[in-house]
C-alpha atoms as a PDB file:
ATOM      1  CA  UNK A   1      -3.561   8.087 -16.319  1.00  0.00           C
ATOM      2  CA  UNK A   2      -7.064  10.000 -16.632  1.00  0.00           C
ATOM      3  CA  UNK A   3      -7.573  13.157 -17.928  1.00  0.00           C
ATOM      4  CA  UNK A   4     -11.147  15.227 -18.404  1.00  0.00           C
ATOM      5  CA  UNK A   5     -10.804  18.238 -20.783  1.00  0.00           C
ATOM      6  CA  UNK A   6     -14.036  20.773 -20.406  1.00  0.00           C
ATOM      7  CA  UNK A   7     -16.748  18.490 -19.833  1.00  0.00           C
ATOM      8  CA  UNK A   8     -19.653  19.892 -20.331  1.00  0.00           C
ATOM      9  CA  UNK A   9     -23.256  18.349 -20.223  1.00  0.00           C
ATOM     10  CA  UNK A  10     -26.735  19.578 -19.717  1.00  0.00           C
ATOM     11  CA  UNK A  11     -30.113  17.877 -18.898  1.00  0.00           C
ATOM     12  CA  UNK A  12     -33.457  18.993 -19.848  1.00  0.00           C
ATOM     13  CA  UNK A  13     -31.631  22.867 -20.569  1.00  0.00           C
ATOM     14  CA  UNK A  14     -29.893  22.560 -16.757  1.00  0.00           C
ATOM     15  CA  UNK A  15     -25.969  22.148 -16.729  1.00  0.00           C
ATOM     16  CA  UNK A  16     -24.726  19.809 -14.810  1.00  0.00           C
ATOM     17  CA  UNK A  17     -20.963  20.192 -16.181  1.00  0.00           C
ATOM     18  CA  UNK A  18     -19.400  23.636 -17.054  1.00  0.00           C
ATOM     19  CA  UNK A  19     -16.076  22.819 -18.988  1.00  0.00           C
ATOM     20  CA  UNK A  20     -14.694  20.586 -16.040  1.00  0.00           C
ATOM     21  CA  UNK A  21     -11.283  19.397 -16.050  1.00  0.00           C
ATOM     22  CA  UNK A  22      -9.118  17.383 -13.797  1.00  0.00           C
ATOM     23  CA  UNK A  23      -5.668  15.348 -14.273  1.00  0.00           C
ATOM     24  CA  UNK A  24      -5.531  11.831 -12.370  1.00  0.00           C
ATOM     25  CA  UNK A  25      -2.285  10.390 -12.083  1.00  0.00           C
ATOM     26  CA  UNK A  26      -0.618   7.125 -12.141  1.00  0.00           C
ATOM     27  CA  UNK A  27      -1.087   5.721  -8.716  1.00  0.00           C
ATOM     28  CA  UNK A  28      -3.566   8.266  -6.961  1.00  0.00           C
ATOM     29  CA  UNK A  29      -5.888   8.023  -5.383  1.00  0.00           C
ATOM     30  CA  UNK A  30      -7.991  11.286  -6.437  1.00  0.00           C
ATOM     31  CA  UNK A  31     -11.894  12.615  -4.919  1.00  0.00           C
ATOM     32  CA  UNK A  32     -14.469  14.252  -6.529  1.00  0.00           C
ATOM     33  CA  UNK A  33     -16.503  16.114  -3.322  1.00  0.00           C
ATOM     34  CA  UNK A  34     -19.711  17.933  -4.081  1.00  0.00           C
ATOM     35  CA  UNK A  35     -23.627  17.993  -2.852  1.00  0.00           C
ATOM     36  CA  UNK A  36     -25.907  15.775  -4.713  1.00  0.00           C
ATOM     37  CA  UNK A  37     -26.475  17.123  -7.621  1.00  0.00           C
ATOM     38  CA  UNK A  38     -23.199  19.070  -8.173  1.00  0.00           C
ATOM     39  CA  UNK A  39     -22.118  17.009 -11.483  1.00  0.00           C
ATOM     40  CA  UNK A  40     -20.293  13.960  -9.768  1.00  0.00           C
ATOM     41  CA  UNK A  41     -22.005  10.987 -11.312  1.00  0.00           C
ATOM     42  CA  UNK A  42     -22.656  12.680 -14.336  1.00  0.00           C
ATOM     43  CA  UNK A  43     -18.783  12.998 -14.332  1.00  0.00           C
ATOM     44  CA  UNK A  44     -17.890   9.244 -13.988  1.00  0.00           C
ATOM     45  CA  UNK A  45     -21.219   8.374 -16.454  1.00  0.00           C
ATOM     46  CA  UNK A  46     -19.191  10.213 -19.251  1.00  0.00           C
ATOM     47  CA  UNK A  47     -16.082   8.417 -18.177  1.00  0.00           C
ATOM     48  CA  UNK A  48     -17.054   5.420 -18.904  1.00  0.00           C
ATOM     49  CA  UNK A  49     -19.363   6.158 -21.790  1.00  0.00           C
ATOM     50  CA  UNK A  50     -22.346   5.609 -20.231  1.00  0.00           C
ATOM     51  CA  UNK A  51     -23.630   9.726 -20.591  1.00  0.00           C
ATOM     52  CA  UNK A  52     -22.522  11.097 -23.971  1.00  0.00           C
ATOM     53  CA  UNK A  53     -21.048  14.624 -22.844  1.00  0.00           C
ATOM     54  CA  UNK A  54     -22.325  18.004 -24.996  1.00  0.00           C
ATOM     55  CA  UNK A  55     -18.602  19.030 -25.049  1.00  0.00           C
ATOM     56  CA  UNK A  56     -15.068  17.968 -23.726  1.00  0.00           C
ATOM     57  CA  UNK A  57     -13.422  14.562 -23.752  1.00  0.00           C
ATOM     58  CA  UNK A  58     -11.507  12.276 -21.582  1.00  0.00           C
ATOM     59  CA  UNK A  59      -8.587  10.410 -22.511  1.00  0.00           C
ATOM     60  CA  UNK A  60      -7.501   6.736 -19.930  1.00  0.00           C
ATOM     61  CA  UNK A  61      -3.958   6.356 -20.596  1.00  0.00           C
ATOM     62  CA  UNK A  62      -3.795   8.165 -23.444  1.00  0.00           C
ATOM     63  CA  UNK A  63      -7.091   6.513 -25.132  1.00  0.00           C
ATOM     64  CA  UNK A  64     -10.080   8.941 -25.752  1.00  0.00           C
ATOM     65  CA  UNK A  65     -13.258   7.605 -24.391  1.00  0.00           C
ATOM     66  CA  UNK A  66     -15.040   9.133 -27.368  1.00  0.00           C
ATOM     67  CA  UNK A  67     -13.223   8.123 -29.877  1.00  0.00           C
ATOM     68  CA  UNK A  68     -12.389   4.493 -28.762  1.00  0.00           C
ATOM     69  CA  UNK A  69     -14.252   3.484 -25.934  1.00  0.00           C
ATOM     70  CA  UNK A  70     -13.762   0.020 -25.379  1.00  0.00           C
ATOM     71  CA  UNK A  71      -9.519  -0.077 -25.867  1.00  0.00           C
ATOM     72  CA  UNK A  72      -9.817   2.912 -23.202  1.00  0.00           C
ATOM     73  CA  UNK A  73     -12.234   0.840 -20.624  1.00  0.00           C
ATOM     74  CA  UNK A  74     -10.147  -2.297 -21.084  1.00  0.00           C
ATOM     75  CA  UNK A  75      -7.780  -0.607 -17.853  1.00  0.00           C
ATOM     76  CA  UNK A  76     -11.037   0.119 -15.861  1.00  0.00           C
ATOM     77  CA  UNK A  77     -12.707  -1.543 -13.233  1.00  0.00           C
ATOM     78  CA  UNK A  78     -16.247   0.198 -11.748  1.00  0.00           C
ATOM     79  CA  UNK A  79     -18.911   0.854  -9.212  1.00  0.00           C
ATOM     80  CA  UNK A  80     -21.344   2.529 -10.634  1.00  0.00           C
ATOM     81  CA  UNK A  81     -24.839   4.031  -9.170  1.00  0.00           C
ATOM     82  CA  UNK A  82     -26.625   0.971  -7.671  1.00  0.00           C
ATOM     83  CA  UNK A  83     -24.844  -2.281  -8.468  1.00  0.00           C
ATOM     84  CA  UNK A  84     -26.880  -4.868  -9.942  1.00  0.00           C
ATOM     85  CA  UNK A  85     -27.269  -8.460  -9.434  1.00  0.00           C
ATOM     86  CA  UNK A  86     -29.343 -11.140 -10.126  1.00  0.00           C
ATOM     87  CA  UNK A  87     -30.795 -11.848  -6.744  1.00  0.00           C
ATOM     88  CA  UNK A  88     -32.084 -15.442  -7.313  1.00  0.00           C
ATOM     89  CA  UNK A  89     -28.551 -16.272  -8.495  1.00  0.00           C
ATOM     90  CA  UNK A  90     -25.447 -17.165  -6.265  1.00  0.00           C
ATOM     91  CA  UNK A  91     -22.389 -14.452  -5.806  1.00  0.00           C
ATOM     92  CA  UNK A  92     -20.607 -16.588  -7.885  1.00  0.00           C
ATOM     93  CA  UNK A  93     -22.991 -17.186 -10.439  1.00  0.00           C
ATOM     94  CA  UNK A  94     -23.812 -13.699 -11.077  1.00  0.00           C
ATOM     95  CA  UNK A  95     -19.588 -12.951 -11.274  1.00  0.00           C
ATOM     96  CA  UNK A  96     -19.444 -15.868 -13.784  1.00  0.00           C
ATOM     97  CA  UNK A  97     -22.488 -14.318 -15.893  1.00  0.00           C
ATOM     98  CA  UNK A  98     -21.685 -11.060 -15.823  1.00  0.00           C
ATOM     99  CA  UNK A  99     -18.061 -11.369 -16.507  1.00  0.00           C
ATOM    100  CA  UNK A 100     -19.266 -13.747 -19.220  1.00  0.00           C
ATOM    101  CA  UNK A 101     -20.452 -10.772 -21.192  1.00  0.00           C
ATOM    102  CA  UNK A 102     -17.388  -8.467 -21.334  1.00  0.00           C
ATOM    103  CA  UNK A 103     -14.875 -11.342 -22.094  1.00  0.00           C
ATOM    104  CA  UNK A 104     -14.558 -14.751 -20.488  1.00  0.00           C
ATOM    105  CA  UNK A 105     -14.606 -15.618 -16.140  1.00  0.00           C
ATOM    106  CA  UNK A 106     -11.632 -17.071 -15.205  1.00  0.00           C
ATOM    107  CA  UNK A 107     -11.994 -19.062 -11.827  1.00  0.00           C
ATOM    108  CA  UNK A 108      -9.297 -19.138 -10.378  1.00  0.00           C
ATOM    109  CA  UNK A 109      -8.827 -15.502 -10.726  1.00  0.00           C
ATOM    110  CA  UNK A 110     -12.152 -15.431  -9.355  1.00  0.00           C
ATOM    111  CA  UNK A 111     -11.692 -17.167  -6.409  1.00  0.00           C
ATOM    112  CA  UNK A 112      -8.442 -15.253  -5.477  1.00  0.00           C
ATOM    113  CA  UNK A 113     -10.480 -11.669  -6.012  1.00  0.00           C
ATOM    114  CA  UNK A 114     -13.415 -13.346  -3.587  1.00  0.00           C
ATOM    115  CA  UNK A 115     -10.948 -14.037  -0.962  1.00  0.00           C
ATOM    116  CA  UNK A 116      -9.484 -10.802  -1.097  1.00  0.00           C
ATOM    117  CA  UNK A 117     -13.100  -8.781  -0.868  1.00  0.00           C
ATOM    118  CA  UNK A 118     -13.872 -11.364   2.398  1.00  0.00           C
ATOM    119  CA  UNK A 119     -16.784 -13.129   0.241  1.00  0.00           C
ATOM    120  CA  UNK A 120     -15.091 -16.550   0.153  1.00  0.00           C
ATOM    121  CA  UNK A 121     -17.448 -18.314   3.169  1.00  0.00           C
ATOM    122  CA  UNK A 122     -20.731 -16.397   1.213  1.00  0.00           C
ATOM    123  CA  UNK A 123     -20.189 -16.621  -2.476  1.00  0.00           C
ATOM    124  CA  UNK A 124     -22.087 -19.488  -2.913  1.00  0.00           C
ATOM    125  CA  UNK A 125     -25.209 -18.284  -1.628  1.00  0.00           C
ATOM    126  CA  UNK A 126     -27.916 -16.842  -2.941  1.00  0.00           C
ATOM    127  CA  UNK A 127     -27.313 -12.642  -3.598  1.00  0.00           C
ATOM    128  CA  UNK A 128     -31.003 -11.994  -2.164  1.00  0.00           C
ATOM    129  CA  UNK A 129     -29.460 -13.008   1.368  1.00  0.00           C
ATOM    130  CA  UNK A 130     -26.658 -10.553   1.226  1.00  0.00           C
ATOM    131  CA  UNK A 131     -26.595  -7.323   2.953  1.00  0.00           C
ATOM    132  CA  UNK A 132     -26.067  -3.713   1.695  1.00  0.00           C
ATOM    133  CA  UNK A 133     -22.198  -4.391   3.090  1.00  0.00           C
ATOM    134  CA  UNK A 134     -21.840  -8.066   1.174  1.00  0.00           C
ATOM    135  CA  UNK A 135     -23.414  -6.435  -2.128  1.00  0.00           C
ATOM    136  CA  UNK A 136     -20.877  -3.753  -2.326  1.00  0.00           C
ATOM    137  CA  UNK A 137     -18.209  -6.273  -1.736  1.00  0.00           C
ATOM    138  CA  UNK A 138     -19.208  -8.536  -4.692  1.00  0.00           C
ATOM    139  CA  UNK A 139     -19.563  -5.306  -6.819  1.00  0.00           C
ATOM    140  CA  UNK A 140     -16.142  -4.465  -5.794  1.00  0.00           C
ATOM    141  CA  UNK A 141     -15.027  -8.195  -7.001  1.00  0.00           C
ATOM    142  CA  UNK A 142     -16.821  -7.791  -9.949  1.00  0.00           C
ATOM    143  CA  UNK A 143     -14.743  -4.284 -10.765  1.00  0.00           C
ATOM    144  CA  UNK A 144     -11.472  -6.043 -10.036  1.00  0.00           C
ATOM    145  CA  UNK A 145     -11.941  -9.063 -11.713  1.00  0.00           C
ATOM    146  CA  UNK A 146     -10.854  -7.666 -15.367  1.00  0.00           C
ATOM    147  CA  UNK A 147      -7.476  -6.876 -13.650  1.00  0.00           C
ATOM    148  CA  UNK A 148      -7.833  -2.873 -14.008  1.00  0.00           C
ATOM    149  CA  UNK A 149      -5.108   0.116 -13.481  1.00  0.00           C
ATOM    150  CA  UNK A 150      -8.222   2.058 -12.796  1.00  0.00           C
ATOM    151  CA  UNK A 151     -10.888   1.825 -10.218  1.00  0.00           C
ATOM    152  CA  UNK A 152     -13.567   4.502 -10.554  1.00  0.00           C
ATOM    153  CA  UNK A 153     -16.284   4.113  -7.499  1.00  0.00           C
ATOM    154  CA  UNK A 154     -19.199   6.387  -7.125  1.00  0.00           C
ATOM    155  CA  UNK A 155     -20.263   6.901  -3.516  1.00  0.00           C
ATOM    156  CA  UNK A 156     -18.948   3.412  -3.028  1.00  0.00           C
ATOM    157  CA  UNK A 157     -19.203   3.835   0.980  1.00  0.00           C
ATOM    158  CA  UNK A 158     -23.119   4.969   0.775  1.00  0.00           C
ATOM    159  CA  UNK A 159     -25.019   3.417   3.056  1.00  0.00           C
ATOM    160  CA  UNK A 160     -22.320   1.176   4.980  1.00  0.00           C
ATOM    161  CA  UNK A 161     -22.179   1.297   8.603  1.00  0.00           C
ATOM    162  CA  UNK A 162     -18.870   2.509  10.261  1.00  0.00           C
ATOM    163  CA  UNK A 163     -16.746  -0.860  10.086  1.00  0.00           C
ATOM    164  CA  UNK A 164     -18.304  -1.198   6.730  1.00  0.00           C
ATOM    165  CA  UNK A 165     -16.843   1.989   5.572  1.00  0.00           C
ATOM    166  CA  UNK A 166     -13.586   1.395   7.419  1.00  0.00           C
ATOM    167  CA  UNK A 167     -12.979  -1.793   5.856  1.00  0.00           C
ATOM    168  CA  UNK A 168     -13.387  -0.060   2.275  1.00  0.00           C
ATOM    169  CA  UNK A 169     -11.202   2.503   3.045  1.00  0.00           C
ATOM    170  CA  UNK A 170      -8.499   0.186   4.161  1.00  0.00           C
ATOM    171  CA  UNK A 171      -8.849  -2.310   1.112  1.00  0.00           C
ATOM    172  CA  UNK A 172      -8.466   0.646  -1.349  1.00  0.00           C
ATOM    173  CA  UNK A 173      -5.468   2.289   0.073  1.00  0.00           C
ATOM    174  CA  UNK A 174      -4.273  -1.505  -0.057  1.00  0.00           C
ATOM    175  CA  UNK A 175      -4.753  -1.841  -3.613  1.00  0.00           C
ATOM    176  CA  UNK A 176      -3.284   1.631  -4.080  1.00  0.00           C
ATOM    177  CA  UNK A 177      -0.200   0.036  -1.864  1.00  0.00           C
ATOM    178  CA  UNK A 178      -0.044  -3.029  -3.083  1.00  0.00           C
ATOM    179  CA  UNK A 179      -0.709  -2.948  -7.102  1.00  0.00           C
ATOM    180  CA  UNK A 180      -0.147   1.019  -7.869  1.00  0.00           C
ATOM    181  CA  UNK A 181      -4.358   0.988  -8.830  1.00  0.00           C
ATOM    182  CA  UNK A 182      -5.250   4.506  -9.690  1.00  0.00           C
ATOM    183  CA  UNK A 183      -8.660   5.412  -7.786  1.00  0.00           C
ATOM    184  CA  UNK A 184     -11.278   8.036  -8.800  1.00  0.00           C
ATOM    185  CA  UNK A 185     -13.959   8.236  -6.754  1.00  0.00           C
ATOM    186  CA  UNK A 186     -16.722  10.407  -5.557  1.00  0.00           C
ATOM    187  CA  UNK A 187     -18.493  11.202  -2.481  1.00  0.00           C
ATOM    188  CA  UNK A 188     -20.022  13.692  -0.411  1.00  0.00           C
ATOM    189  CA  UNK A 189     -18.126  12.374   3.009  1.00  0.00           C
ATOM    190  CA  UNK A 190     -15.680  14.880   3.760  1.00  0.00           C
ATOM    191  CA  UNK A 191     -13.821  12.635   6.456  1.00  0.00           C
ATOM    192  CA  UNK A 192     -13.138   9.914   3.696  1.00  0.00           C
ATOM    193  CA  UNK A 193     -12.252  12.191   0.852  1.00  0.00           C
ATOM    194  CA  UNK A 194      -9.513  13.594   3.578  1.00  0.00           C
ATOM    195  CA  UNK A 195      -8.432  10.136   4.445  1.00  0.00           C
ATOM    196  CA  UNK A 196      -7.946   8.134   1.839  1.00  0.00           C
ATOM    197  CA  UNK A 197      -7.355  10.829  -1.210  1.00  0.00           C
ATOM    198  CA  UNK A 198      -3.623  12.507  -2.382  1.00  0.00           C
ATOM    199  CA  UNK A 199      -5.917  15.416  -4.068  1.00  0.00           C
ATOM    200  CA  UNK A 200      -9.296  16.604  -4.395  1.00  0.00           C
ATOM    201  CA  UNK A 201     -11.611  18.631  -6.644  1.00  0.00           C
ATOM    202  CA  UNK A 202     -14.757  19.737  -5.337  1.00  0.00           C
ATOM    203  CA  UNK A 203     -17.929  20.469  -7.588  1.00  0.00           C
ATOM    204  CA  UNK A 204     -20.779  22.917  -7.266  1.00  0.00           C
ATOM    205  CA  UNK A 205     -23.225  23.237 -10.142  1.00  0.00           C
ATOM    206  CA  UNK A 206     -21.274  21.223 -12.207  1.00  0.00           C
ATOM    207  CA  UNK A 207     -18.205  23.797 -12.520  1.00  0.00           C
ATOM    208  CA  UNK A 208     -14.879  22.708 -10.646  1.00  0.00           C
ATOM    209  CA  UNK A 209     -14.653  25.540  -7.661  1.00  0.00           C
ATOM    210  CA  UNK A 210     -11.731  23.695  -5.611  1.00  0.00           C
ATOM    211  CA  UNK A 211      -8.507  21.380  -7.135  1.00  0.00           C
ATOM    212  CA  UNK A 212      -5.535  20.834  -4.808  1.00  0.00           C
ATOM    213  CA  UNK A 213      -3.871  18.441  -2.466  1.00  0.00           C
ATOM    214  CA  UNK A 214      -4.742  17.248   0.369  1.00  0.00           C
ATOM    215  CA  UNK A 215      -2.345  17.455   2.319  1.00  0.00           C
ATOM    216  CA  UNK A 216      -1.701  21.399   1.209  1.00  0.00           C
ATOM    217  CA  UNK A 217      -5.306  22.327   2.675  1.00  0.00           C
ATOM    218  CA  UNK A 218      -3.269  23.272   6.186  1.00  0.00           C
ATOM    219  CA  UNK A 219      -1.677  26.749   5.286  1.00  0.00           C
ATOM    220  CA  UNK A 220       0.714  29.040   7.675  1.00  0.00           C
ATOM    221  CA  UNK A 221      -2.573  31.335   8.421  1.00  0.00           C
ATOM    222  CA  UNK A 222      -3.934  31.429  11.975  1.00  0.00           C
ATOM    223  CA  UNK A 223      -7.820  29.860  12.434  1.00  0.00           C
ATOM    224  CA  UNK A 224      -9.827  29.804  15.156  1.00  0.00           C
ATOM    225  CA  UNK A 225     -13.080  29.081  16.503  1.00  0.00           C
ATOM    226  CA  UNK A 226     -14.746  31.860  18.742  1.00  0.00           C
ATOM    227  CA  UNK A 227     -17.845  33.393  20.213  1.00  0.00           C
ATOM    228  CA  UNK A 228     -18.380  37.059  20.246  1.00  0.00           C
ATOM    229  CA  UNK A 229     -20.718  39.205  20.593  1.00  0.00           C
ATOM    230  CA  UNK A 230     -21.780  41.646  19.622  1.00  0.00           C
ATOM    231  CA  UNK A 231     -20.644  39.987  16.576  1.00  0.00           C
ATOM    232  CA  UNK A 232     -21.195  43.252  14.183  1.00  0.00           C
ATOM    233  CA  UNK A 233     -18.980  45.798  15.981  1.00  0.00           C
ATOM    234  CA  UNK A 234     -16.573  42.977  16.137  1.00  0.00           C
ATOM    235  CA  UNK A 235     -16.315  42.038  12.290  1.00  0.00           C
ATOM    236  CA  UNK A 236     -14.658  46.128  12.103  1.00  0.00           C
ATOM    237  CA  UNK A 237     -12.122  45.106  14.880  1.00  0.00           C
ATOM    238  CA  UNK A 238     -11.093  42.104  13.266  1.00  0.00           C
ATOM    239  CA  UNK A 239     -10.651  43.653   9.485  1.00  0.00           C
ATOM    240  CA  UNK A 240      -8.625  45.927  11.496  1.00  0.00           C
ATOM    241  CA  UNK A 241      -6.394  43.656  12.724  1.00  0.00           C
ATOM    242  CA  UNK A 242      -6.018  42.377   9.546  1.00  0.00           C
ATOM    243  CA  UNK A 243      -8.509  39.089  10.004  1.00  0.00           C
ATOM    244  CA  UNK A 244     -11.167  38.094   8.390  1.00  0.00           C
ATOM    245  CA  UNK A 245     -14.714  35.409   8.619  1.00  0.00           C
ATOM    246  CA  UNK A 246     -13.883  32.443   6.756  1.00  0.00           C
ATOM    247  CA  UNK A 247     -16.943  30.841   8.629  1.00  0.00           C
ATOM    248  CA  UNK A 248     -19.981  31.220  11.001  1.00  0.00           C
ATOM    249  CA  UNK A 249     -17.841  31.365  14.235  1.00  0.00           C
ATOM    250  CA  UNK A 250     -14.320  31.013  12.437  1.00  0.00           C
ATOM    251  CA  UNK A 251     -11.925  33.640  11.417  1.00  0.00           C
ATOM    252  CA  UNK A 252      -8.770  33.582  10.177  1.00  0.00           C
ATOM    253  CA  UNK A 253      -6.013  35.966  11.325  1.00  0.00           C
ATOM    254  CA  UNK A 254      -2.580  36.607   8.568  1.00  0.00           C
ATOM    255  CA  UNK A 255       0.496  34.604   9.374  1.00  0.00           C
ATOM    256  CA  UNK A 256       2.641  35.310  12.407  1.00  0.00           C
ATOM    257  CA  UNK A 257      -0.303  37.914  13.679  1.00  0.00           C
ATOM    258  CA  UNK A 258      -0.656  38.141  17.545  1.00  0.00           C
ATOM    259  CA  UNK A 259      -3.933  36.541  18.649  1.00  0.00           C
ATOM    260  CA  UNK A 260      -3.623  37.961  22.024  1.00  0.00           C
ATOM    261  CA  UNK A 261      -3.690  41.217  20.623  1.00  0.00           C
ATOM    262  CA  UNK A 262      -6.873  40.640  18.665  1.00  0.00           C
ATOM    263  CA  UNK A 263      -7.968  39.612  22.027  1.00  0.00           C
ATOM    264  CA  UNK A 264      -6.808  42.868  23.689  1.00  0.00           C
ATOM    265  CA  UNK A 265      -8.344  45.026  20.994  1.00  0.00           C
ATOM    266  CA  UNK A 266     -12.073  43.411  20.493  1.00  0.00           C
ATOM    267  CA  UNK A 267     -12.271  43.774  24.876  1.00  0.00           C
ATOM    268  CA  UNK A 268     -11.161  47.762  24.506  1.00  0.00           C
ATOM    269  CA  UNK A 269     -13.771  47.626  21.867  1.00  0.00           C
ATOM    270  CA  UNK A 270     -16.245  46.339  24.475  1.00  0.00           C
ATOM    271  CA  UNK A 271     -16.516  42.924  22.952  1.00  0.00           C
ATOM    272  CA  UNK A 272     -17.367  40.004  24.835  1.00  0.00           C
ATOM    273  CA  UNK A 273     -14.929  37.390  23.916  1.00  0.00           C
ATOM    274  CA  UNK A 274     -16.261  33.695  25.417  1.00  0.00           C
ATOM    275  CA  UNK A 275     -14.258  31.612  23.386  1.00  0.00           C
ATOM    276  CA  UNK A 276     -11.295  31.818  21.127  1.00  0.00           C
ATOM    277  CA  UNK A 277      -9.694  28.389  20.310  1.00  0.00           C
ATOM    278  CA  UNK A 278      -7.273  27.167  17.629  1.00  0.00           C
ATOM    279  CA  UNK A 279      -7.752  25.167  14.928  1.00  0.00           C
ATOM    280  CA  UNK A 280      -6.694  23.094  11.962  1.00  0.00           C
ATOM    281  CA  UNK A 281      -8.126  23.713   8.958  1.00  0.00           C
ATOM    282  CA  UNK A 282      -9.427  20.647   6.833  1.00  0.00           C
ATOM    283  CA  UNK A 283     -11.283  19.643   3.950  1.00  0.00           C
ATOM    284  CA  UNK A 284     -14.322  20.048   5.943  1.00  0.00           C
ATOM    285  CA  UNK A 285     -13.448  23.916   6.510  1.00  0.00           C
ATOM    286  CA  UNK A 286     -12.510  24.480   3.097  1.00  0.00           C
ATOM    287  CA  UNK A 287     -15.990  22.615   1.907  1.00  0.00           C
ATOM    288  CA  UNK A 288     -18.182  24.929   4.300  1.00  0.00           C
ATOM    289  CA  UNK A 289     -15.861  28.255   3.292  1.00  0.00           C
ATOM    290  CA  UNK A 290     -16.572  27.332  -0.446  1.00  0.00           C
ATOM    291  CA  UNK A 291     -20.108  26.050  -0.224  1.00  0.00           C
ATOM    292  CA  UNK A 292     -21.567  28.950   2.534  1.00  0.00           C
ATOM    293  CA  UNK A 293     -19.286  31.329   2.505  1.00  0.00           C
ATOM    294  CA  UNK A 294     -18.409  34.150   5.494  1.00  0.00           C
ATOM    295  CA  UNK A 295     -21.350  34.983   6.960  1.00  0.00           C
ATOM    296  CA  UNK A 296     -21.537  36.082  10.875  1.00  0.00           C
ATOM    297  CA  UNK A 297     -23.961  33.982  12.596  1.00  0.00           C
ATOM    298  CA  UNK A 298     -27.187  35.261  14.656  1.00  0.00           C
END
């Protein structure tokens, strides 16, 4: 459904894109996860044609954005960056305005898209009395209004408190349920990248260091969380034993090794083991692995 070939831009000589690519399906939902700055906005400013990329293209259902950029954004809806609204101006009226410029407001439409963002009691009422939570709401009206297959949302749960972000995360997987909407978004909270997406790509420095699913991040190898010390002598036991630091205070040992015998060995060693718990590895672990790398801790 969306499809970024080797996008590459740069800003005052810096990159921020390195020939990125990534494949959206029909019907996923799909994260871009990086640090500010890693090349996420920049990504969704060239998708809708907003950033004009030094290289690369991307094609929405088959329609280059470069080449024909309104028939490909007829299928997208958007948050972008900070939504906008006239402040003075009611919910409605800024939906009727702004919808006004990109091809007519239908309100009955409208007022079925209100009621489904929760905005039906408030619409009428002047945007400068919304909150943060109420702005993002109408912005999320305003994306759906023109009907789209695709929903692209940049940080779209930034700066909502926890039911806030709940209640986004719920409506989207809704839409996903109910109308087989294709979601890109991107975000740099790791808990709702591993909830709501199907796969993931994660940026640093604009280049694409991590694509794969979600649900494929929990592989047969043992991790665990422990506390040695000293923690140098112990990194030679534990190559030994064929493990490895993934992590400050995580290793991981091969599939269907012993842990007790790790245990065994780093005590003859004269290591003090204080903790050595299991765990499962998430999108989290993989972020930290890819971002800090394996260092042992102080």
């Amino acid at each position: 459904m969306l499809e970024a070939r080797a996008l590459c831009k740069s800003f005052g000589g810096k990159p921020a894109l390195d020939h990125f690519s990534f494949t959206v399906h029909r019907g996923e939902i799909y994260g871009l996860l990086g640090h500010n700055g890693a090349g996420k906005s920049t990504t969704l400013g060239i998708i809708l044609g907003m950033v004009m990329p030094d290289g690369g293209d991307v094609t929405i259902d088959g329609v280059s954005v470069r080449a024909h950029r309104s028939q490909a954004l007829r299928k997208v809806g958007a948050i972008f960056e900070a939504p906008a609204f006239y402040d003075y101006l009611s919910g409605w009226d800024n939906l009727r305005l702004l919808m006004g410029y990109s091809g007519g407001f239908d309100p009955a439409a409208a007022r079925d898209t209100i009621a489904q963002v929760g905005l039906t009691q408030r619409i009428h009422s002047k945007v400068r009395t919304y909150s943060h939570g109420m702005r993002q709401r109408l912005a999320l009206a305003q994306a759906l209004l023109p009907e789209p297959a695709v929903l692209l949302l940049d940080e779209p749960t930034d700066g909502l408190d926890p039911e806030g972000i709940k209640w986004f995360r719920d409506f989207i997987l809704q839409l996903r349920r109910d109308r087989g909407m294709t979601v890109l978004f991107n975000s740099h909270l790791l808990a709702e990248v591993e909830l709501m997406c199907d796969r993931v790509a994660i940026l640093r420095d604009g280049k694409r260091v991590f694509e794969g699913a979600v649900g494929g991040l929990h592989d047969d190898a043992l991790l665990f969380d422990v506390a040695l010390d000293p923690w140098d002598r112990a990194l030679g036991l534990l190559h030994a034993c064929g493990g490895e630091l993934v992590a400050p205070g995580r290793i991981r040992l091969p599939h269907g090794a012993d842990p007790a015998a790790l245990v065994e060995s780093l005590v003859r060693g004269g290591i003090r083991v204080s903790a050595l718990a299991p765990v499962r590895r998430s999108l989290e672990d993989l972020y930290m692995e890819i971002h800090h790398g394996a260092t042992a801790p102080n």
